[in-house]
N, C-alpha and C. Protein backbone atom coordinates (compact mmCIF):
# COMPACT_ATOMS: atom_id res chain seq x y z
N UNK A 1 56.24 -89.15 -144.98
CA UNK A 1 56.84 -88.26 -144.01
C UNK A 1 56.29 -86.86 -144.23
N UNK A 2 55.74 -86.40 -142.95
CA UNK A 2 55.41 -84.76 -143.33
C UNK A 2 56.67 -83.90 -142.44
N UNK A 3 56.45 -83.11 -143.79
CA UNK A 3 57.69 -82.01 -143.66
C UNK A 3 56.67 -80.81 -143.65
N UNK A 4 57.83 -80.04 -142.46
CA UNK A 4 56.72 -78.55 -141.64
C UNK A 4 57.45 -77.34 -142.83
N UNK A 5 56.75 -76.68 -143.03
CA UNK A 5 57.20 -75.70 -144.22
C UNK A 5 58.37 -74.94 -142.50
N UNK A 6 59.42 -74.41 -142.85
CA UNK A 6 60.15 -73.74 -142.10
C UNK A 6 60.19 -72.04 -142.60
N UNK A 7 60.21 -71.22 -141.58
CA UNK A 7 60.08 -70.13 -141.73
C UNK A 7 61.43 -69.81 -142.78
N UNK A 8 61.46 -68.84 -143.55
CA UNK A 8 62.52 -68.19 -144.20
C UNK A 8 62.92 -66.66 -143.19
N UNK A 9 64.27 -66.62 -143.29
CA UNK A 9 64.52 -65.10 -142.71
C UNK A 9 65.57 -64.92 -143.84
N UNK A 10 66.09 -63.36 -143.38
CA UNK A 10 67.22 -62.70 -144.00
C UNK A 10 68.13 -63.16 -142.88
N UNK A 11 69.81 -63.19 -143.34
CA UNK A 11 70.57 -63.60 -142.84
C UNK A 11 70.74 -62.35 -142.10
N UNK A 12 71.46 -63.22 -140.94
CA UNK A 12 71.52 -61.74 -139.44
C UNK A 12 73.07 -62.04 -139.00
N UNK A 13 73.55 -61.06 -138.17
CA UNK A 13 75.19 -60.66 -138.21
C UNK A 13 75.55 -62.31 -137.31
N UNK A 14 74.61 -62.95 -136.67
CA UNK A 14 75.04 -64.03 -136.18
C UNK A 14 75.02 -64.86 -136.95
N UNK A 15 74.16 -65.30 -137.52
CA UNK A 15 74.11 -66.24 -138.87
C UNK A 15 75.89 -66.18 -139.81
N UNK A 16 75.83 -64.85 -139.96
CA UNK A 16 77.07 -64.63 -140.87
C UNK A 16 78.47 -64.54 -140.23
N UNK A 17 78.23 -64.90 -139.17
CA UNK A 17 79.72 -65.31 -138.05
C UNK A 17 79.64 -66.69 -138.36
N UNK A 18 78.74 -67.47 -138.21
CA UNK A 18 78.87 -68.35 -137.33
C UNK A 18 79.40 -68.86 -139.43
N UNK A 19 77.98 -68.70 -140.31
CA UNK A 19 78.22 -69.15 -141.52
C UNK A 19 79.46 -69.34 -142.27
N UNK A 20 80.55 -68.18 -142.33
CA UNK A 20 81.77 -68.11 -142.88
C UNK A 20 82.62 -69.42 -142.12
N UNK A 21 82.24 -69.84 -141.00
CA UNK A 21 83.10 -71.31 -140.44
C UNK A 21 82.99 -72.12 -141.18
N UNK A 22 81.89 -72.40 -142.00
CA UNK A 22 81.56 -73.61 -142.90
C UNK A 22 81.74 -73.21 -144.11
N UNK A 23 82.39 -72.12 -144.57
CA UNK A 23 82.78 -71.96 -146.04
C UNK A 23 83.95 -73.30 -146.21
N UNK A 24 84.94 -73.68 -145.05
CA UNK A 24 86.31 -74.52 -145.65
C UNK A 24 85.80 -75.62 -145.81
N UNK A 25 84.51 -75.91 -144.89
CA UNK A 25 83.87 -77.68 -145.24
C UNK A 25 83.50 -77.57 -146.39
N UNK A 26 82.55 -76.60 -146.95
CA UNK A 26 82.31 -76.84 -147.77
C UNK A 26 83.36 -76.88 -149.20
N UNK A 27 83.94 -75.98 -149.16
CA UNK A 27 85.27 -76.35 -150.19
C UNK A 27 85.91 -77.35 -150.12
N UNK A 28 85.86 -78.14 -149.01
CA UNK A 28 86.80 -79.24 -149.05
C UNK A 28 85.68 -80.25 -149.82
N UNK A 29 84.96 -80.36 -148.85
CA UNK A 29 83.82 -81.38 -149.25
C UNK A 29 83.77 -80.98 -151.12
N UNK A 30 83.45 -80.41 -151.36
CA UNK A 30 82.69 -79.67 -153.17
C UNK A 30 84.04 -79.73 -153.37
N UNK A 31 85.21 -79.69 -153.22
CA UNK A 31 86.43 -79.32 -154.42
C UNK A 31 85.98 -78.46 -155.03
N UNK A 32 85.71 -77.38 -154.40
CA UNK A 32 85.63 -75.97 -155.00
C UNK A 32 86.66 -74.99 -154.15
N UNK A 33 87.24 -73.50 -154.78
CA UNK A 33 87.49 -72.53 -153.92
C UNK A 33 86.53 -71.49 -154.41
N UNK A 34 85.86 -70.95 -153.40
CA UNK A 34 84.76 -70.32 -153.46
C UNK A 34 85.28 -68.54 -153.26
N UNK A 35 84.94 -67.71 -154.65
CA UNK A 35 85.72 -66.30 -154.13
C UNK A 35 84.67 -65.85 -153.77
N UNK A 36 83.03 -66.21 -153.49
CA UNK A 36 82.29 -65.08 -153.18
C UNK A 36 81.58 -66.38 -152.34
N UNK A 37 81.10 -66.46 -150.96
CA UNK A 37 80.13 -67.21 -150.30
C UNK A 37 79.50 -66.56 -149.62
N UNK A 38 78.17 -65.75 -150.14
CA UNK A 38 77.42 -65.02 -149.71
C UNK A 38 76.17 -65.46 -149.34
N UNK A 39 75.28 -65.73 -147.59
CA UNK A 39 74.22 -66.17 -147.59
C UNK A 39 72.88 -65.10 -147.95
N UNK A 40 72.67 -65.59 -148.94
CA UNK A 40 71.21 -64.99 -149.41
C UNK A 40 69.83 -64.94 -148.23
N UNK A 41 69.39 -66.33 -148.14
CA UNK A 41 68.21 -66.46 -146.99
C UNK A 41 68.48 -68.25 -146.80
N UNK A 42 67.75 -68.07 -145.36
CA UNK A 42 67.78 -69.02 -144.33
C UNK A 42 66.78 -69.73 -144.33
N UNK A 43 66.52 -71.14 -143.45
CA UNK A 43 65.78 -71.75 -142.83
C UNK A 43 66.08 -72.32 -141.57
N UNK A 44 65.36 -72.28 -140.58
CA UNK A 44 65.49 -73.26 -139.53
C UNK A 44 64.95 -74.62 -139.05
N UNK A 45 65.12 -75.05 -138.42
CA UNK A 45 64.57 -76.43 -138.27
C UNK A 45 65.21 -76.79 -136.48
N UNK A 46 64.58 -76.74 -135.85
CA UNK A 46 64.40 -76.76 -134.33
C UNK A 46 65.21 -78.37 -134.18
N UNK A 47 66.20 -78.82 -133.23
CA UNK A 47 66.03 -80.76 -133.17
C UNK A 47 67.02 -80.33 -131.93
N UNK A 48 68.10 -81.09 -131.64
CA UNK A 48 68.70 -81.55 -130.46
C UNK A 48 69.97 -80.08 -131.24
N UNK A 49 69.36 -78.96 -131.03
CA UNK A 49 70.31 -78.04 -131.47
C UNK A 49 69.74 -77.42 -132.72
N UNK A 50 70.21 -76.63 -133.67
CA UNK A 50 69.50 -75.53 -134.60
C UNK A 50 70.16 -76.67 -136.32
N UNK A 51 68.87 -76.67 -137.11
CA UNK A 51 69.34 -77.02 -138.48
C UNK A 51 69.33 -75.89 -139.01
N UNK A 52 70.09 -75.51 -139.90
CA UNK A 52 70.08 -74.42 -140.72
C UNK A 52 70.36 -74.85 -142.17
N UNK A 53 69.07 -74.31 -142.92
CA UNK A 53 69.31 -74.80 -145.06
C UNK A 53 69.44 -73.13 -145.43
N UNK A 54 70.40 -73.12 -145.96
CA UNK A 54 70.89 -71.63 -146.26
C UNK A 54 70.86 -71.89 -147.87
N UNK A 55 70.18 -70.53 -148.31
CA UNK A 55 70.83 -70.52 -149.81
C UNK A 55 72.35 -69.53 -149.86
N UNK A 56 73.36 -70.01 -150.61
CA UNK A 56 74.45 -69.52 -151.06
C UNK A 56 75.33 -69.11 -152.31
N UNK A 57 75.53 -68.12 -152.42
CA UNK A 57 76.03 -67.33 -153.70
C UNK A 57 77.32 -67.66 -153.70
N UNK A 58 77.62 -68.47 -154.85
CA UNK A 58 78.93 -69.23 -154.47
C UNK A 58 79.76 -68.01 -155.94
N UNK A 59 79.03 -67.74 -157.04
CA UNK A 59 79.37 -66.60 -158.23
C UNK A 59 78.29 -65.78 -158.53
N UNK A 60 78.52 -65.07 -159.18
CA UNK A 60 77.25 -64.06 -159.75
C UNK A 60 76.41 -65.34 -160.56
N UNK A 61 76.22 -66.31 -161.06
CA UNK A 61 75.45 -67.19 -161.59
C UNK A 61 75.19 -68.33 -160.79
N UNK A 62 75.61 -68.83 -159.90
CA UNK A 62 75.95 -69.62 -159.27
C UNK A 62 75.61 -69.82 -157.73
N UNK A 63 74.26 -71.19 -157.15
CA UNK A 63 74.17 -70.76 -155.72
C UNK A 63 74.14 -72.32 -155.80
N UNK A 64 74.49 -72.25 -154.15
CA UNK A 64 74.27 -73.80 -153.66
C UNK A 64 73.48 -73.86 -152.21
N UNK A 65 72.77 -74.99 -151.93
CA UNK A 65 72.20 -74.71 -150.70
C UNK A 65 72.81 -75.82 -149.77
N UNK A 66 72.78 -75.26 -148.80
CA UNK A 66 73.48 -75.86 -147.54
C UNK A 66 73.11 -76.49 -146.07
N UNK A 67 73.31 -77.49 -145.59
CA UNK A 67 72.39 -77.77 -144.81
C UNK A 67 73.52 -77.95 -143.84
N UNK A 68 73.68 -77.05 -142.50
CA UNK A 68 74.34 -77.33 -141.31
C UNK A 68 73.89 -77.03 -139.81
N UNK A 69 74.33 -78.12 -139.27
CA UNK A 69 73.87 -78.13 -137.81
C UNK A 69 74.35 -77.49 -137.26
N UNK A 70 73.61 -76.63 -136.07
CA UNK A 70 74.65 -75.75 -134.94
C UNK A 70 74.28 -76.36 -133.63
N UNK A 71 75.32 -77.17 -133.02
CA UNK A 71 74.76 -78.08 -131.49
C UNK A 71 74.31 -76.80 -130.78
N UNK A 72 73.69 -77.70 -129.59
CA UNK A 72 73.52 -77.06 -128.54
C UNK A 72 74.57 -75.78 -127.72
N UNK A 73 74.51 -74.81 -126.96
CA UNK A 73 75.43 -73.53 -126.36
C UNK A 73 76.12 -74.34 -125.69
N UNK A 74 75.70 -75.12 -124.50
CA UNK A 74 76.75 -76.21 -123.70
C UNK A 74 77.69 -77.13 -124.16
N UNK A 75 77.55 -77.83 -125.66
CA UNK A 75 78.08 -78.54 -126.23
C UNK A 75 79.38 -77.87 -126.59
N UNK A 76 79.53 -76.92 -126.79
CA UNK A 76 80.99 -76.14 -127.26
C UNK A 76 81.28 -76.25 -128.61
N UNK A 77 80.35 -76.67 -129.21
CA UNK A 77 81.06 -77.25 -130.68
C UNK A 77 80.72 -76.28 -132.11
N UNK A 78 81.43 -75.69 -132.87
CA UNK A 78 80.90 -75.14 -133.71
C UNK A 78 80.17 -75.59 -134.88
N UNK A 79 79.82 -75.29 -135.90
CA UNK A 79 79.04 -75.62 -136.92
C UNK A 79 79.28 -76.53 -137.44
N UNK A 80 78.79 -77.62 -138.64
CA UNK A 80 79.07 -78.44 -139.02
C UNK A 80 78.14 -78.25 -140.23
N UNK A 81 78.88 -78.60 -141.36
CA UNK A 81 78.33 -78.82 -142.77
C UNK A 81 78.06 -80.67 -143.19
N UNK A 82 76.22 -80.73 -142.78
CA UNK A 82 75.82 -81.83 -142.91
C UNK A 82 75.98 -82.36 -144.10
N UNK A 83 75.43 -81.54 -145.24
CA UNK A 83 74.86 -81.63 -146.98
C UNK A 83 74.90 -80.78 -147.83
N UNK A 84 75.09 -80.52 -149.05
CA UNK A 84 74.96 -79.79 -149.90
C UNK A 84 74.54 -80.15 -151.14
N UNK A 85 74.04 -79.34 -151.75
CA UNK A 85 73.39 -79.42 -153.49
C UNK A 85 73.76 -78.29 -153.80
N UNK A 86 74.56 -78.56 -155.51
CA UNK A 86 74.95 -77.74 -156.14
C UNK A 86 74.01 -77.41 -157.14
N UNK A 87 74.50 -76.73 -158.79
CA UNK A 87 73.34 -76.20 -159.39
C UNK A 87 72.41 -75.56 -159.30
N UNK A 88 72.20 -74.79 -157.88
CA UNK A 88 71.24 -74.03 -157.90
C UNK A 88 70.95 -73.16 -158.50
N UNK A 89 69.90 -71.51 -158.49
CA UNK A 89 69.91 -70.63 -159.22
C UNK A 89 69.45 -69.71 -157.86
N UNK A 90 69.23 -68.37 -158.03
CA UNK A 90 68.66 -67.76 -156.83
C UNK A 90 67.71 -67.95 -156.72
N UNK A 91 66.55 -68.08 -158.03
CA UNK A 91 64.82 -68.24 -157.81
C UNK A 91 64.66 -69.76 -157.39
N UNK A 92 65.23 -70.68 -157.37
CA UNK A 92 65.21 -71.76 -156.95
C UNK A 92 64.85 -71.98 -155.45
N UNK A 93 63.57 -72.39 -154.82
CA UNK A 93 63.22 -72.37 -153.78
C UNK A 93 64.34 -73.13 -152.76
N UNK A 94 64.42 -72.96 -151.31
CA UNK A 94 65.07 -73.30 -150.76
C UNK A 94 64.35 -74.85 -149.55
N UNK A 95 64.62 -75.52 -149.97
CA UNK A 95 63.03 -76.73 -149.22
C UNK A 95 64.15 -77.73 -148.31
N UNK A 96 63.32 -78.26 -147.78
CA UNK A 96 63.97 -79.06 -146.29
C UNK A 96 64.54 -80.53 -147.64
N UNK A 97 66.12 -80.50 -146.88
CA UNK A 97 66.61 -82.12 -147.68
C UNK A 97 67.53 -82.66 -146.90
């Protein structure tokens, strides 16, 4: 399978609306309560609506990366938290999974 390297950005005031929706999936999902969920940097991935792999500052030592779909504008539906991997670090590259 070839995988397209995806652009990286800095997170933007839409990103970080839409992102804070998927902080409760992800706590539910991880059995974590998260006091700091800060997105560091992004990826996209184009399909039937926007993928987004975010890195996230879950403590000052502590990141996880995140993989959630945003449907289509017509669909009405907000975000959804596909996947996650814990253990990260910040220098830890952020790659399509």
């Amino acid at each position: 399978v070839y995988v397209k390297e995806i652009p990286k950005y800095q997170p933007t005031n839409h990103l970080s609306t839409f992102f804070l929706q998927v902080k409760p999936q992800f706590e539910s999902r991880a059995n974590v309560n998260c006091a700091d969920f800060t997105a560091i940097v992004y990826k996209t991935q184009v399909v039937a609506g926007t993928m987004y792999f975010i890195k996230v500052q879950v403590s000052n030592a502590e990141y996880v990366h995140i993989k959630v779909f945003e449907s289509l504008p017509q669909e009405n539906q907000g975000p959804s938290l596909v996947s996650f991997q814990t253990g990260k670090t910040r220098d830890d590259p952020l790659t399509y999974f």
